[in-house]
C-alpha atoms as a PDB file:
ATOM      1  CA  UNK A   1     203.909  51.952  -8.952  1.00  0.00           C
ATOM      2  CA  UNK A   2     202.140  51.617  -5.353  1.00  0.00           C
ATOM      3  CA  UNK A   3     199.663  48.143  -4.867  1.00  0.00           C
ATOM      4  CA  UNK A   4     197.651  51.421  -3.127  1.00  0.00           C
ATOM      5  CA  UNK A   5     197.105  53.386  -6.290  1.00  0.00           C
ATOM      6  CA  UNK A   6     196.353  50.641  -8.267  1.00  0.00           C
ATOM      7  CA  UNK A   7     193.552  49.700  -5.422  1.00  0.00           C
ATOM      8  CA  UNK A   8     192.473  53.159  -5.976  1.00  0.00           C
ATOM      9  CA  UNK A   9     191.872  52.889  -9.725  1.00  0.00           C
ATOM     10  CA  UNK A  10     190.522  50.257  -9.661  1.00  0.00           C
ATOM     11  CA  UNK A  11     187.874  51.497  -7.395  1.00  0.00           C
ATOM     12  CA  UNK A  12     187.189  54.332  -9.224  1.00  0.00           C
ATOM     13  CA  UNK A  13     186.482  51.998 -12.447  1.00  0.00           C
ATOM     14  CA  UNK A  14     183.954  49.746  -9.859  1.00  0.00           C
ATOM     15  CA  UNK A  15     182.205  53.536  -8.826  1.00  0.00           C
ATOM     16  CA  UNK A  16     181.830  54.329 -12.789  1.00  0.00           C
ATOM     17  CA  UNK A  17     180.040  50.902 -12.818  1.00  0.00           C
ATOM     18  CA  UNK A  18     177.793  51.518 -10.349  1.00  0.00           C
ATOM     19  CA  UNK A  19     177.094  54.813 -10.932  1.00  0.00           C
ATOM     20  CA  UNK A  20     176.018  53.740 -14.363  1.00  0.00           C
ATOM     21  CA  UNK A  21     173.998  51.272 -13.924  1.00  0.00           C
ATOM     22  CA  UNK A  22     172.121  52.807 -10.994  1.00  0.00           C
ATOM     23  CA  UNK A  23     171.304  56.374 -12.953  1.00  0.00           C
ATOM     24  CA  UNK A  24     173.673  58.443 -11.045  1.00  0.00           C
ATOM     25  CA  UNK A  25     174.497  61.009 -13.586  1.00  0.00           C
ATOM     26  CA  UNK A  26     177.009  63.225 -10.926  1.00  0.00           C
ATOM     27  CA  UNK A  27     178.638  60.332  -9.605  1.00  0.00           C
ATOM     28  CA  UNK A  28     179.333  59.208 -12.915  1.00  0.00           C
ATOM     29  CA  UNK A  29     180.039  62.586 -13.743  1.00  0.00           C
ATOM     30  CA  UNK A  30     182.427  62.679 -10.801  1.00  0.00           C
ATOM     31  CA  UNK A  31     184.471  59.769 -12.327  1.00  0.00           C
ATOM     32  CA  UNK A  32     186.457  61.862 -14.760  1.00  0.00           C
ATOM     33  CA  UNK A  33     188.147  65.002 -14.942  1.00  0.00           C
ATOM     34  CA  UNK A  34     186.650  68.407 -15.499  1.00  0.00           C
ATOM     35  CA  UNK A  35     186.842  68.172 -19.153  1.00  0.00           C
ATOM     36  CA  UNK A  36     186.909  64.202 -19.229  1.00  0.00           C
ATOM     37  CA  UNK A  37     186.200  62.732 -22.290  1.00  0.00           C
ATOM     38  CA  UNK A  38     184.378  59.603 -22.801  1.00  0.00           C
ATOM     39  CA  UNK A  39     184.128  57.850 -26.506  1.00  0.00           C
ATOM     40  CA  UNK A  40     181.919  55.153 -27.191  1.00  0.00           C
ATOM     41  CA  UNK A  41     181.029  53.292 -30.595  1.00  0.00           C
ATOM     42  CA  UNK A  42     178.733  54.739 -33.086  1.00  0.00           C
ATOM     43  CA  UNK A  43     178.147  58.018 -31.017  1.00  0.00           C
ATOM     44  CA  UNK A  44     180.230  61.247 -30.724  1.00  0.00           C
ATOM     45  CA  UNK A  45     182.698  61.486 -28.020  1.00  0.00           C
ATOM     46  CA  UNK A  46     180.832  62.829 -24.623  1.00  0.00           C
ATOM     47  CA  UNK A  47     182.973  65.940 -23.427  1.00  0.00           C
ATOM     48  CA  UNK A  48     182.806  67.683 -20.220  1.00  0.00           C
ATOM     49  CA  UNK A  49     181.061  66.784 -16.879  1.00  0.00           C
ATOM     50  CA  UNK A  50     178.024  67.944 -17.601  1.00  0.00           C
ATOM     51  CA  UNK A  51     177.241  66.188 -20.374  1.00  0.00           C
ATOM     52  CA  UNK A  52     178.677  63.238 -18.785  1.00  0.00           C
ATOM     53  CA  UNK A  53     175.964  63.800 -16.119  1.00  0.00           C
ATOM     54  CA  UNK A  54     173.252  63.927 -19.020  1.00  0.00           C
ATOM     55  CA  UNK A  55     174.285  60.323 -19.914  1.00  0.00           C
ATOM     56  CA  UNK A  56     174.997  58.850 -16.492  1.00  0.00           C
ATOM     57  CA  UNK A  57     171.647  59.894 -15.493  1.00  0.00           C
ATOM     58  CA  UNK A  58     170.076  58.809 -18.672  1.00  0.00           C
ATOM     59  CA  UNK A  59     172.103  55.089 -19.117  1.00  0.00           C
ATOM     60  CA  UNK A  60     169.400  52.606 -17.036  1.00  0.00           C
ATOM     61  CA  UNK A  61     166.643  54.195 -19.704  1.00  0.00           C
ATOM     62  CA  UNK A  62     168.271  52.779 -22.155  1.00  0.00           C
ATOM     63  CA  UNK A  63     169.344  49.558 -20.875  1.00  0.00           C
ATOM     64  CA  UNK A  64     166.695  48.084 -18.447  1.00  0.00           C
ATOM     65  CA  UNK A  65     168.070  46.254 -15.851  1.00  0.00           C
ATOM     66  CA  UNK A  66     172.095  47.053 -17.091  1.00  0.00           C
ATOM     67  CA  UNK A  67     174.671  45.739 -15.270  1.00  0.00           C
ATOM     68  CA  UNK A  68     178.586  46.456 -16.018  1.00  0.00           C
ATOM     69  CA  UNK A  69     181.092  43.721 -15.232  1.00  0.00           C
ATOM     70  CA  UNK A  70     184.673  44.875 -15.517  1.00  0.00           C
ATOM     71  CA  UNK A  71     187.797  42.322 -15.088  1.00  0.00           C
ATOM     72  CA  UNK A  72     191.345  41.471 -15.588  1.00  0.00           C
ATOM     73  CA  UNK A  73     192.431  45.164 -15.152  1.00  0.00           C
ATOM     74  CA  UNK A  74     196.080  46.538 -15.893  1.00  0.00           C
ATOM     75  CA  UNK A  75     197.255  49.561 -14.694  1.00  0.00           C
ATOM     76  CA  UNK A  76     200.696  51.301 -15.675  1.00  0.00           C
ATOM     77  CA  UNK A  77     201.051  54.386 -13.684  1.00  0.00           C
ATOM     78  CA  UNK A  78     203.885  57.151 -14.270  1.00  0.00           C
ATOM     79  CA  UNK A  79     203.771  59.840 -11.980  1.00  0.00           C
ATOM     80  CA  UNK A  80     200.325  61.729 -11.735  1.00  0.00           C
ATOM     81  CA  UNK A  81     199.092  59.722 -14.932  1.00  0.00           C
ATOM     82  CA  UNK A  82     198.267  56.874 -15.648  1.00  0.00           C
ATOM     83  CA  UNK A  83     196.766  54.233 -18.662  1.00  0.00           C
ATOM     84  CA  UNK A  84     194.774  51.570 -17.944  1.00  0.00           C
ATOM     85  CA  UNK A  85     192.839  48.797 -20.027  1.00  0.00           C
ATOM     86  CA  UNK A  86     190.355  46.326 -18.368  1.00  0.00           C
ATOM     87  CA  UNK A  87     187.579  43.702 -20.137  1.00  0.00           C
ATOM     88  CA  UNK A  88     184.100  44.381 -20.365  1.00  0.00           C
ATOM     89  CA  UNK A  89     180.647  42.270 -19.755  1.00  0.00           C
ATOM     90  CA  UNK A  90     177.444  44.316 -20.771  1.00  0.00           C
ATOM     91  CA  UNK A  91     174.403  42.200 -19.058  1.00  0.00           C
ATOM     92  CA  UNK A  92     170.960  42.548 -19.032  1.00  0.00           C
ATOM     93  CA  UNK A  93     169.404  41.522 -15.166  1.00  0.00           C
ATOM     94  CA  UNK A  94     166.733  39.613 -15.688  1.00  0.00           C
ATOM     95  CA  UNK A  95     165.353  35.917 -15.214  1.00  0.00           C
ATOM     96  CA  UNK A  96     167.371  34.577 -16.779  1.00  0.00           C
ATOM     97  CA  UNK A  97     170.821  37.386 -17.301  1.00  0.00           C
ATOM     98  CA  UNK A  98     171.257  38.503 -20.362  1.00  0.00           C
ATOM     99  CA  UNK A  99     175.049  38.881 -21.480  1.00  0.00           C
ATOM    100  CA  UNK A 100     174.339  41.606 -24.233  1.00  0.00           C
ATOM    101  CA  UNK A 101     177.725  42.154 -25.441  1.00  0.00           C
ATOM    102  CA  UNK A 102     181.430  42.241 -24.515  1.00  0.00           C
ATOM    103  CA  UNK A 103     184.531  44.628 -25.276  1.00  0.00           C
ATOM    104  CA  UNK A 104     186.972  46.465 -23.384  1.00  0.00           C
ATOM    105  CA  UNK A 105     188.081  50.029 -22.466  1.00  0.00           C
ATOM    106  CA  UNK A 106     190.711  52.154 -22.407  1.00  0.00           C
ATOM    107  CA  UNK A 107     191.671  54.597 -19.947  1.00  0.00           C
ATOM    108  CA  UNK A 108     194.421  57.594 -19.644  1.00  0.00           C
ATOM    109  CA  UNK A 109     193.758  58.986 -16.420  1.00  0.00           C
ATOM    110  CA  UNK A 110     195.489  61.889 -13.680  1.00  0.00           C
ATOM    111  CA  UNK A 111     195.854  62.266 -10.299  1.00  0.00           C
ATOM    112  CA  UNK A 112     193.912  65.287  -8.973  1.00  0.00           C
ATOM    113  CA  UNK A 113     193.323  66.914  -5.740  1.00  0.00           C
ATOM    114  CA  UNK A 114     189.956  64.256  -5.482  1.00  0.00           C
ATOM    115  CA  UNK A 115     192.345  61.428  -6.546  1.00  0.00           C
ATOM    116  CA  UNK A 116     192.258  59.367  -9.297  1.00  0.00           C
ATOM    117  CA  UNK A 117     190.071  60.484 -12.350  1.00  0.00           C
ATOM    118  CA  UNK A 118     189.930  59.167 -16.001  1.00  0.00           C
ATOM    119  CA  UNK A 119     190.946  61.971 -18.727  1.00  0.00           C
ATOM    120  CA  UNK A 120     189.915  59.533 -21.145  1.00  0.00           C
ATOM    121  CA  UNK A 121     187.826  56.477 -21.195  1.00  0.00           C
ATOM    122  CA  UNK A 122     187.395  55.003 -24.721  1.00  0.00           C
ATOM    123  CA  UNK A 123     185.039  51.716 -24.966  1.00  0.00           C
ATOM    124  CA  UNK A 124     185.700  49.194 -27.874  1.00  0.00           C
ATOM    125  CA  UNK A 125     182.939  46.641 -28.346  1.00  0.00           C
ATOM    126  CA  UNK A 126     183.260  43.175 -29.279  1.00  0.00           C
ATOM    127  CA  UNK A 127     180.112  42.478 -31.327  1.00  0.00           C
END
């Protein structure tokens, strides 16, 4: 397991942040596989990159001002997949922040042609 494909992933976790918060729906999009599947609590699971683009580009809407804060990451690669789990912060920008809620996710991802991509990205909430 190279320190340089760990950097990757966890780059590609810090572009699914950004692209979420910001309304990117094909960068977002971009983050997963073809047929990447996304699953979050009380909704059905989000299949496919174009539907993933539908709810990147749709995300700030529902959240004004969200921000995604992602830490203590672990990454166990094996070959051309890999799993990964990191914590979640769900915050509200604002004066003052709002921390809305907290959980974590869980990732299965693959190596591919564009690099890194997550398969499988499952949320679990806290609250």
């Amino acid at each position: 397991m190279g320190a340089e494909e760990i950097m990757e992933i966890n780059h590609l976790t810090n572009r699914y942040n950004q692209a979420a918060d910001s309304g990117d729906g094909k960068a977002f999009a971009e983050t997963f596989t073809e047929d990447g599947i996304l699953e979050m609590p009380g909704s059905d699971p989000i299949v496919g990159r174009s539907a993933l683009e539908v709810s990147g580009d749709s995300f700030p809407q529902l959240i004004k001002g969200v921000r995604h804060w992602t830490n203590n990451q672990v990454v166990e690669i094996n070959g051309n997949s890999a799993t990964a789990s990191c914590y979640l912060l769900l915050m509200s920008a604002g004066s003052p922040p709002n921390m809305m809620t907290s959980g974590s996710y869980s990732d299965e991802l693959i190596k591919t042609d564009q690099g890194w991509k997550f398969a499988k990205r499952s949320v679990s909430l806290d609250s």
